[in-house]
PDB file of N, CA and C in Angstrom:
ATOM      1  N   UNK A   1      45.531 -39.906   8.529  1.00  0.00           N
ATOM      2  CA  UNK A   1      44.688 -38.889   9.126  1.00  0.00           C
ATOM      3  C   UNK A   1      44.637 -37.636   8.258  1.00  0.00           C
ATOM      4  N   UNK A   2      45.966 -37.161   7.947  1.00  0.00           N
ATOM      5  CA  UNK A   2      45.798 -36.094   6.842  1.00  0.00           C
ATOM      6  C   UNK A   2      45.098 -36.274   5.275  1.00  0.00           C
ATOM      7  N   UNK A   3      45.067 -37.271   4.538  1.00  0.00           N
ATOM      8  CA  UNK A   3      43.953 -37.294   3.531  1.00  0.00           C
ATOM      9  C   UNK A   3      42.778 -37.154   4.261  1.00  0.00           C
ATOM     10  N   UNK A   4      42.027 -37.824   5.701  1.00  0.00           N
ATOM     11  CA  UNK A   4      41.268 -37.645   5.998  1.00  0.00           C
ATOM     12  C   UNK A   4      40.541 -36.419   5.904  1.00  0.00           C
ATOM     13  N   UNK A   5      41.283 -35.720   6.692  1.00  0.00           N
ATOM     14  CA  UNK A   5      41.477 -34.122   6.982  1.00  0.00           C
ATOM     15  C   UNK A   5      41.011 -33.521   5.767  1.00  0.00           C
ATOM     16  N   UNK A   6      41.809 -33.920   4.283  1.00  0.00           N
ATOM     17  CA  UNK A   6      41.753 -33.208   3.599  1.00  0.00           C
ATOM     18  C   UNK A   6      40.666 -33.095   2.709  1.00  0.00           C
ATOM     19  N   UNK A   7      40.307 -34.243   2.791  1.00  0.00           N
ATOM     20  CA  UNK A   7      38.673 -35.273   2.446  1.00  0.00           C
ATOM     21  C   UNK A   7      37.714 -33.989   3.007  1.00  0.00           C
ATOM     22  N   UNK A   8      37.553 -34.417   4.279  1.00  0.00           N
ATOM     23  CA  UNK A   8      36.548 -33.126   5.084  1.00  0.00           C
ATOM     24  C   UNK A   8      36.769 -31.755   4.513  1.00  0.00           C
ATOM     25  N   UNK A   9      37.788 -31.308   4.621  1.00  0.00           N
ATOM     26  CA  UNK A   9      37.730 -29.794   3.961  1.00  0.00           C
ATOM     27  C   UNK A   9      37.460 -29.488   2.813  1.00  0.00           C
ATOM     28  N   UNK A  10      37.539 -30.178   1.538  1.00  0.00           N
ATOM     29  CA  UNK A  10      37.123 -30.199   0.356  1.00  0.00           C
ATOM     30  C   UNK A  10      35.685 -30.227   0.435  1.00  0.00           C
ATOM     31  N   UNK A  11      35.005 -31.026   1.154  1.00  0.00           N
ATOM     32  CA  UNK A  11      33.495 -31.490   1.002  1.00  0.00           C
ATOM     33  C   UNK A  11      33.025 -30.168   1.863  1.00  0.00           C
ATOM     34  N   UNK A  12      33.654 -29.653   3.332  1.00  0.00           N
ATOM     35  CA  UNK A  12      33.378 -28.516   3.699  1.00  0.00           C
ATOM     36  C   UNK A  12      32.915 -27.606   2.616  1.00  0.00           C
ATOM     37  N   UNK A  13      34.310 -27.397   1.851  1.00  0.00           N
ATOM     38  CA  UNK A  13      34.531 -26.475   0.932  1.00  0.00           C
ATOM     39  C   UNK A  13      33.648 -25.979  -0.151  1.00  0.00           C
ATOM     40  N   UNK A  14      33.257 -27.257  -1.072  1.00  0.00           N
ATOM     41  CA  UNK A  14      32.078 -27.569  -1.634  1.00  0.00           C
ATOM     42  C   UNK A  14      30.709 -27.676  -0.814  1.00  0.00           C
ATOM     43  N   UNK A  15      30.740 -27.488   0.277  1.00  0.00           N
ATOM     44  CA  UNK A  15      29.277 -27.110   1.073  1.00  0.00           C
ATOM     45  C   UNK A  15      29.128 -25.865   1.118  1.00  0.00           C
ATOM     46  N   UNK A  16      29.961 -24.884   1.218  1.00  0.00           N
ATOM     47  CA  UNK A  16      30.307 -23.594   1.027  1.00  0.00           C
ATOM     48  C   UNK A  16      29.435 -22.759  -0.185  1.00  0.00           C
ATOM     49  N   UNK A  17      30.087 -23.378  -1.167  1.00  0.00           N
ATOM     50  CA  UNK A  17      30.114 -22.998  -2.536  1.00  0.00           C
ATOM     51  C   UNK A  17      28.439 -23.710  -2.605  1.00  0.00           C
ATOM     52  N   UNK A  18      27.691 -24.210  -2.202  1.00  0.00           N
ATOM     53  CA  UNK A  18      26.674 -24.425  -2.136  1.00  0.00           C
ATOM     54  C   UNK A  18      25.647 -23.339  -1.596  1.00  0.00           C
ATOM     55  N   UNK A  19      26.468 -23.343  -0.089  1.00  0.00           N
ATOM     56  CA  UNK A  19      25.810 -22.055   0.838  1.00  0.00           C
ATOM     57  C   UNK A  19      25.858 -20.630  -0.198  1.00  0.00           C
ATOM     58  N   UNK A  20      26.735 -20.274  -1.128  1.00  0.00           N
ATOM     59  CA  UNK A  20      26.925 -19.623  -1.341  1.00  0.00           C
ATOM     60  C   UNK A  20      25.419 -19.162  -2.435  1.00  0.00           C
ATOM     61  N   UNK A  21      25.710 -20.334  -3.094  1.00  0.00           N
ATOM     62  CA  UNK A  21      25.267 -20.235  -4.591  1.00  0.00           C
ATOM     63  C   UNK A  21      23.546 -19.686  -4.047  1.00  0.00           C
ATOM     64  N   UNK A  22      23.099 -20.642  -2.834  1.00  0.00           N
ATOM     65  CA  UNK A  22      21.645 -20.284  -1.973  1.00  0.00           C
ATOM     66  C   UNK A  22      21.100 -19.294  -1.840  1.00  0.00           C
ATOM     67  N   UNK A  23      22.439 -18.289  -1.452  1.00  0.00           N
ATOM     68  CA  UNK A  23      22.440 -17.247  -0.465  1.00  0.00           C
ATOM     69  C   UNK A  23      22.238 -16.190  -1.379  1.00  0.00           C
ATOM     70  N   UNK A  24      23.160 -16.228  -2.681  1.00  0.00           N
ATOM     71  CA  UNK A  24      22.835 -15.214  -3.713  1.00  0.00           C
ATOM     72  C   UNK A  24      21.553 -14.900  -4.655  1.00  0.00           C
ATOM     73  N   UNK A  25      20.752 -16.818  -4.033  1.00  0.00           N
ATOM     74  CA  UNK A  25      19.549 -16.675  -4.939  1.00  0.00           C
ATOM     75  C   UNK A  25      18.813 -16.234  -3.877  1.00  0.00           C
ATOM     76  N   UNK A  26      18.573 -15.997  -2.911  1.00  0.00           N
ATOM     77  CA  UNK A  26      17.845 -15.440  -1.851  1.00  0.00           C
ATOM     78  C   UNK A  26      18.071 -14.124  -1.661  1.00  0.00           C
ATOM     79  N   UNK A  27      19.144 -13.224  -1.784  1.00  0.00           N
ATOM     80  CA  UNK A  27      19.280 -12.231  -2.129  1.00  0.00           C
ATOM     81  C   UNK A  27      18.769 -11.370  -3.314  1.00  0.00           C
ATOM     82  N   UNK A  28      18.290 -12.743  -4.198  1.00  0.00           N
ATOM     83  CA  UNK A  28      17.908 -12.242  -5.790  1.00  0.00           C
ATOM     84  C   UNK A  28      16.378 -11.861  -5.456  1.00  0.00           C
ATOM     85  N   UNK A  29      15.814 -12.811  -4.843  1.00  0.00           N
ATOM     86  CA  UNK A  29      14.749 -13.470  -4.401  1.00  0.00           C
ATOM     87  C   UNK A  29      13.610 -11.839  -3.735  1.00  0.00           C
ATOM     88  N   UNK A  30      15.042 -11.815  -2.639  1.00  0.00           N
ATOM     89  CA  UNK A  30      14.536 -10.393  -1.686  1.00  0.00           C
ATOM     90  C   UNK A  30      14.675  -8.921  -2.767  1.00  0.00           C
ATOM     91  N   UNK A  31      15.301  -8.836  -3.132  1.00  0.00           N
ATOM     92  CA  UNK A  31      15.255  -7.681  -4.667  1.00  0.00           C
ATOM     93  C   UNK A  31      13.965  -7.951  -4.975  1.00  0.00           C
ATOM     94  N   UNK A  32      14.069  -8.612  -6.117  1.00  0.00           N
ATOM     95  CA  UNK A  32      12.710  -9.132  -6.612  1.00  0.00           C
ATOM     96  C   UNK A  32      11.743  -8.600  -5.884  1.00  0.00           C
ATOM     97  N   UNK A  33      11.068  -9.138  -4.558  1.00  0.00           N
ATOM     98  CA  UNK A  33      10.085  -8.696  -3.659  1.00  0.00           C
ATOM     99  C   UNK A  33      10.297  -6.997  -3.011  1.00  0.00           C
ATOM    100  N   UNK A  34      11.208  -6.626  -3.148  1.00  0.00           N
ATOM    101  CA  UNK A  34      11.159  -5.179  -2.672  1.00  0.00           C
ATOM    102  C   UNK A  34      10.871  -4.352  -3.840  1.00  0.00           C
ATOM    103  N   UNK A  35      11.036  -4.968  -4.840  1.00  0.00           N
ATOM    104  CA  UNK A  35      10.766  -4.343  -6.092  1.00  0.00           C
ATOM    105  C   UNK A  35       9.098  -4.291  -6.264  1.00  0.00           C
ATOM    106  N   UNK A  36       8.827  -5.390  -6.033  1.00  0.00           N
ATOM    107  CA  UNK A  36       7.107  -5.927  -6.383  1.00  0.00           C
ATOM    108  C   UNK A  36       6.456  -4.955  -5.273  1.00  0.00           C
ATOM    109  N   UNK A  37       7.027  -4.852  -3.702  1.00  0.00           N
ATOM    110  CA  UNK A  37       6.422  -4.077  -2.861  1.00  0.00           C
ATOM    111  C   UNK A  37       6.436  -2.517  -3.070  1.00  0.00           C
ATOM    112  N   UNK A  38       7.236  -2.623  -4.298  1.00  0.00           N
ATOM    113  CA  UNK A  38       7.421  -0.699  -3.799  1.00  0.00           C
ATOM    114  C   UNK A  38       6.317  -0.299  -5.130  1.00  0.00           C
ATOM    115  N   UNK A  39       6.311  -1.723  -6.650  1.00  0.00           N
ATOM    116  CA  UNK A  39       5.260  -1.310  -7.113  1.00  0.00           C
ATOM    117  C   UNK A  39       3.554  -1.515  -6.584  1.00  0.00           C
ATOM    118  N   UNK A  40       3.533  -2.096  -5.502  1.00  0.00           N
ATOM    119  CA  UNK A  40       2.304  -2.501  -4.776  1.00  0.00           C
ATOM    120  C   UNK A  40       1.652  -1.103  -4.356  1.00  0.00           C
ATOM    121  N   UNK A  41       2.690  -1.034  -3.740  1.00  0.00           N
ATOM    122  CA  UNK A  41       2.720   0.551  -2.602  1.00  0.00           C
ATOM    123  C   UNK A  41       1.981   1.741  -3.333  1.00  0.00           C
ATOM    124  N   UNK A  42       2.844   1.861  -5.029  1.00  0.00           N
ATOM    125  CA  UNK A  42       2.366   3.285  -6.029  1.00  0.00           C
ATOM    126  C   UNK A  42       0.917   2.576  -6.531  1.00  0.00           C
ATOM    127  N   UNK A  43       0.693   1.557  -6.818  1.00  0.00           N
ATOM    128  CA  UNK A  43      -1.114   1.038  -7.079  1.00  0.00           C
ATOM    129  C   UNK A  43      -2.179   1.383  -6.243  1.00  0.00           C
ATOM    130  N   UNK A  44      -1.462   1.159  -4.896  1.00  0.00           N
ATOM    131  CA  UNK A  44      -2.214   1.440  -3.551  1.00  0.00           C
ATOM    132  C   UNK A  44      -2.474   2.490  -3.224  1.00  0.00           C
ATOM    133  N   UNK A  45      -1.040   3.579  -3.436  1.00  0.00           N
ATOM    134  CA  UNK A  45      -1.629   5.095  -3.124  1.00  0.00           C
ATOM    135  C   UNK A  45      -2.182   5.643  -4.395  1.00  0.00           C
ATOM    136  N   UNK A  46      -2.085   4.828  -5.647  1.00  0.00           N
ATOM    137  CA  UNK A  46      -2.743   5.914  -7.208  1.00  0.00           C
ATOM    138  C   UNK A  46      -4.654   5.085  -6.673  1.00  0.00           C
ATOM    139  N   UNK A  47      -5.169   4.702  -6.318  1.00  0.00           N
ATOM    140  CA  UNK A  47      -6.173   3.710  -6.048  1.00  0.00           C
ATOM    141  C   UNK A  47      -6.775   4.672  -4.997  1.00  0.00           C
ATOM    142  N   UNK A  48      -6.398   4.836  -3.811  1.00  0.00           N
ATOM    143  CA  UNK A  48      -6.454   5.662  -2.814  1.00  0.00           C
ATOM    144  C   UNK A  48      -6.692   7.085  -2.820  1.00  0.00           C
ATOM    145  N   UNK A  49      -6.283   7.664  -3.891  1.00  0.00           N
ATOM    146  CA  UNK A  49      -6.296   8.848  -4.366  1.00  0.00           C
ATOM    147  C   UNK A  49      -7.607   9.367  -5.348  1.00  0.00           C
ATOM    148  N   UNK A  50      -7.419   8.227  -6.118  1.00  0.00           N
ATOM    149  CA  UNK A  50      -8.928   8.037  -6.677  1.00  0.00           C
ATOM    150  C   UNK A  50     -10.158   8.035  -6.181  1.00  0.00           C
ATOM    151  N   UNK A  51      -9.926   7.339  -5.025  1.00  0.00           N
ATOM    152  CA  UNK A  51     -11.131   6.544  -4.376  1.00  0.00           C
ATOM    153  C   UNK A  51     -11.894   8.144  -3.152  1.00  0.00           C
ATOM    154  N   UNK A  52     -10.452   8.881  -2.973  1.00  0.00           N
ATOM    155  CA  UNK A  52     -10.527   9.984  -2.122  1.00  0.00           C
ATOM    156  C   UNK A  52     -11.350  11.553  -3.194  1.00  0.00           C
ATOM    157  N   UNK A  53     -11.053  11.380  -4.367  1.00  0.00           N
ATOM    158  CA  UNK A  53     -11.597  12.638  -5.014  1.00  0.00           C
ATOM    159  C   UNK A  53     -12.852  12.061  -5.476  1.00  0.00           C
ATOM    160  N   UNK A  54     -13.354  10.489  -5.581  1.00  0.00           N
ATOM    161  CA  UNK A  54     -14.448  10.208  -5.966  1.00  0.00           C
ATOM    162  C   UNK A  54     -15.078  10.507  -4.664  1.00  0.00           C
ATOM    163  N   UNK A  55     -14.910  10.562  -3.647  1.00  0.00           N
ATOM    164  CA  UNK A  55     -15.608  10.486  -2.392  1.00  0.00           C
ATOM    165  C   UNK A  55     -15.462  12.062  -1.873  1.00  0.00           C
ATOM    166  N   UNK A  56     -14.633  12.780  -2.256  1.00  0.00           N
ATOM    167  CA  UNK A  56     -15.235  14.170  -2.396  1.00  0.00           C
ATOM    168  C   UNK A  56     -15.965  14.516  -3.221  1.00  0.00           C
ATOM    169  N   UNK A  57     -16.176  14.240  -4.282  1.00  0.00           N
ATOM    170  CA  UNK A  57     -17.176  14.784  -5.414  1.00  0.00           C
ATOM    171  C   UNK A  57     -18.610  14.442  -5.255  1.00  0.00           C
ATOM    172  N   UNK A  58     -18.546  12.978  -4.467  1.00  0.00           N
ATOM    173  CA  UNK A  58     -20.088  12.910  -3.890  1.00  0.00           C
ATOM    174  C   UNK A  58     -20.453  13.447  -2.565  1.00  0.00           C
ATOM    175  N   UNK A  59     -19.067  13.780  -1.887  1.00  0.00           N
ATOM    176  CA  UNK A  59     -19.606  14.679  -0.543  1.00  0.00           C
ATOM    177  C   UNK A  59     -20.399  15.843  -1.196  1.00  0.00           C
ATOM    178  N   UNK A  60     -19.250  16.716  -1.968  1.00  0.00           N
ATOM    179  CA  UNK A  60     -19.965  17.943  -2.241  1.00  0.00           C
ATOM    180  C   UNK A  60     -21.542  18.145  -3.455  1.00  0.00           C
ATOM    181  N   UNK A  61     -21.497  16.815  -3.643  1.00  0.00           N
ATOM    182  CA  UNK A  61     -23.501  16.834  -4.477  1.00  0.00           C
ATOM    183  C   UNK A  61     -23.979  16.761  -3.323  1.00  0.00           C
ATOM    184  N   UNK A  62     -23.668  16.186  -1.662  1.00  0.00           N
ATOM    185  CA  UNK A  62     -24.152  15.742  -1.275  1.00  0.00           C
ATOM    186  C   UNK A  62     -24.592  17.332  -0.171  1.00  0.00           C
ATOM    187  N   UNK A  63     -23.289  17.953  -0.098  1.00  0.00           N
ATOM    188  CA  UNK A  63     -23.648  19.083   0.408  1.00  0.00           C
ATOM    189  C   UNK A  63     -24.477  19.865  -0.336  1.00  0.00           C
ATOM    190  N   UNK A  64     -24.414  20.234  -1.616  1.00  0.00           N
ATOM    191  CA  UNK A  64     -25.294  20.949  -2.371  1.00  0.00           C
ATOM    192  C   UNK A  64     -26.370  20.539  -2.421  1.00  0.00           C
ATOM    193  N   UNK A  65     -26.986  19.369  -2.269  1.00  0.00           N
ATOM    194  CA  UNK A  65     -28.078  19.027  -2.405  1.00  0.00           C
ATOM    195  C   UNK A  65     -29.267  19.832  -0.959  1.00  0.00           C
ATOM    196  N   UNK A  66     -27.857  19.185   0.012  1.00  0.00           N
ATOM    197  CA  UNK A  66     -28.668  19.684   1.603  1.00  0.00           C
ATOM    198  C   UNK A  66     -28.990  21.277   1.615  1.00  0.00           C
ATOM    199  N   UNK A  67     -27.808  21.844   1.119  1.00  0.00           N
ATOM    200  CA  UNK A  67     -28.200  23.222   0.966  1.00  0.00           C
ATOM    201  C   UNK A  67     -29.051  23.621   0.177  1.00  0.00           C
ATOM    202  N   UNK A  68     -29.640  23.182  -0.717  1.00  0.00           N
ATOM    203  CA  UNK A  68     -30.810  23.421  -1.527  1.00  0.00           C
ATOM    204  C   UNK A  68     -31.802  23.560  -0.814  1.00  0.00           C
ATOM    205  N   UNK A  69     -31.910  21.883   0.262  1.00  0.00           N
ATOM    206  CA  UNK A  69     -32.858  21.756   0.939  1.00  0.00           C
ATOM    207  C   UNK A  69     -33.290  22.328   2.039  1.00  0.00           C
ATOM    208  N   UNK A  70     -32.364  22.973   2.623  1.00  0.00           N
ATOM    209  CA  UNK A  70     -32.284  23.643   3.330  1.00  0.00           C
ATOM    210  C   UNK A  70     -32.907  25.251   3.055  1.00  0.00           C
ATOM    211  N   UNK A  71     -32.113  25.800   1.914  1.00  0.00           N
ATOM    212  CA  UNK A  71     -33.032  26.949   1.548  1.00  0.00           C
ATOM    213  C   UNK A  71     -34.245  26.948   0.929  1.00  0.00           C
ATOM    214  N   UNK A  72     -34.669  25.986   0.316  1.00  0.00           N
ATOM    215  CA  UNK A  72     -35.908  25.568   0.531  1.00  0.00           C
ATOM    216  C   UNK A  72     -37.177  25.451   1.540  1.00  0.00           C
ATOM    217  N   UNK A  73     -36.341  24.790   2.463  1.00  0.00           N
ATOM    218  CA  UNK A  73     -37.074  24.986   3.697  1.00  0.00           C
ATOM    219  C   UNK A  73     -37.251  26.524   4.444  1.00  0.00           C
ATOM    220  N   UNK A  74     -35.979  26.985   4.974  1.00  0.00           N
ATOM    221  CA  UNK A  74     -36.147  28.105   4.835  1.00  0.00           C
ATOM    222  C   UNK A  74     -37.353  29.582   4.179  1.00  0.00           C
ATOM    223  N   UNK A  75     -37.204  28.799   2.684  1.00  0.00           N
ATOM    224  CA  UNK A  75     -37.729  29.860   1.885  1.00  0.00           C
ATOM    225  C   UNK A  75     -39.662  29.624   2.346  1.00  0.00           C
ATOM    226  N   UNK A  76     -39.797  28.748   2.644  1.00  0.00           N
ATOM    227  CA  UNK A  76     -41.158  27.852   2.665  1.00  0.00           C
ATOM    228  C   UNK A  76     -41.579  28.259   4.313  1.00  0.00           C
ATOM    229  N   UNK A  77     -40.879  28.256   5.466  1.00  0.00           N
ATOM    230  CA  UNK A  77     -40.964  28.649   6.498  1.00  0.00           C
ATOM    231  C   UNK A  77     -41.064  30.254   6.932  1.00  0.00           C
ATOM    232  N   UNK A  78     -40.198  30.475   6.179  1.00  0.00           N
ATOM    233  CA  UNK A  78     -39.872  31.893   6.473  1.00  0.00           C
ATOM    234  C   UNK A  78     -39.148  31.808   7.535  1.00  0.00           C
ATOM    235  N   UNK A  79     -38.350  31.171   8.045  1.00  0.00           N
ATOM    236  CA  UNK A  79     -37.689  31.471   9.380  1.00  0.00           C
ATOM    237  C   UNK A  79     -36.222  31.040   9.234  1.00  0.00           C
ATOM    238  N   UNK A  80     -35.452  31.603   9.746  1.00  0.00           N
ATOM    239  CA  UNK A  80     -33.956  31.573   9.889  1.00  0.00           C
ATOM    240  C   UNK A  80     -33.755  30.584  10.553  1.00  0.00           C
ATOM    241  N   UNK A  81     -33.911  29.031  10.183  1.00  0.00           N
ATOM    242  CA  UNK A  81     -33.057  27.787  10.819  1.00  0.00           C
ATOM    243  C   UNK A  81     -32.046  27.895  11.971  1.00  0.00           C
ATOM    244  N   UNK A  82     -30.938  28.525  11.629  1.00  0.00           N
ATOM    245  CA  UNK A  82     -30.370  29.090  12.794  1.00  0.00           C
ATOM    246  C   UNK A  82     -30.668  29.704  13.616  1.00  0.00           C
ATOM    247  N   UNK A  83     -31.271  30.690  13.560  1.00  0.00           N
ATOM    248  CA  UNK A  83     -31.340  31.631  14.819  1.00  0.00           C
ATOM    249  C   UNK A  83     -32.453  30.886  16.083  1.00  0.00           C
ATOM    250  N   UNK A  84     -32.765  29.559  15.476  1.00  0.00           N
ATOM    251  CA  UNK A  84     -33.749  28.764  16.493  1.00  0.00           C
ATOM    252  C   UNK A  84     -32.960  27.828  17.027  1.00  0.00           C
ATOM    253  N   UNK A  85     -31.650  27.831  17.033  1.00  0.00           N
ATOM    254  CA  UNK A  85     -30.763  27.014  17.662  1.00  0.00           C
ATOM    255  C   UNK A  85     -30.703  27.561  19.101  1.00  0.00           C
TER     256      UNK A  85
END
């Protein structure tokens, strides 16, 4: 019974050292990916940032334009737009 015994715990043992060897590559694994996510993250907000001053720069042609048109109109009416609110 005791070689038995001792049979099982060795092969335990060596299942171990298996679990182990798994566990450290899955740990490697999750690094790896927190690494890739945190460079995802700085692409996403440098992208975002871009995308935000390109989209102000056409707000404000877009305001200047209206205000042109606006005093234009104005100038062509003669009347204070506002004060007919």
């Amino acid at each position: 019974m005791m070689p038995t015994l001792n049979s099982r715990v060795a092969k335990l043992e060596g299942s171990m050292g298996d679990v182990r060897e798994t566990l450290e590559e899955v740990e490697g694994c999750i690094i790896e990916l927190k690494s890739r996510q945190d460079q995802l993250k700085g692409q996403v907000v440098k992208a975002l940032g871009v995308n935000v001053d390109v989209m102000q720069w056409v707000l404000n042609i877009v305001v200047c334009k209206l205000t042109k048109k606006n005093d234009a109109l104005k100038a062509s009416h003669g009347v204070d737009l506002e004060e007919t609110d």
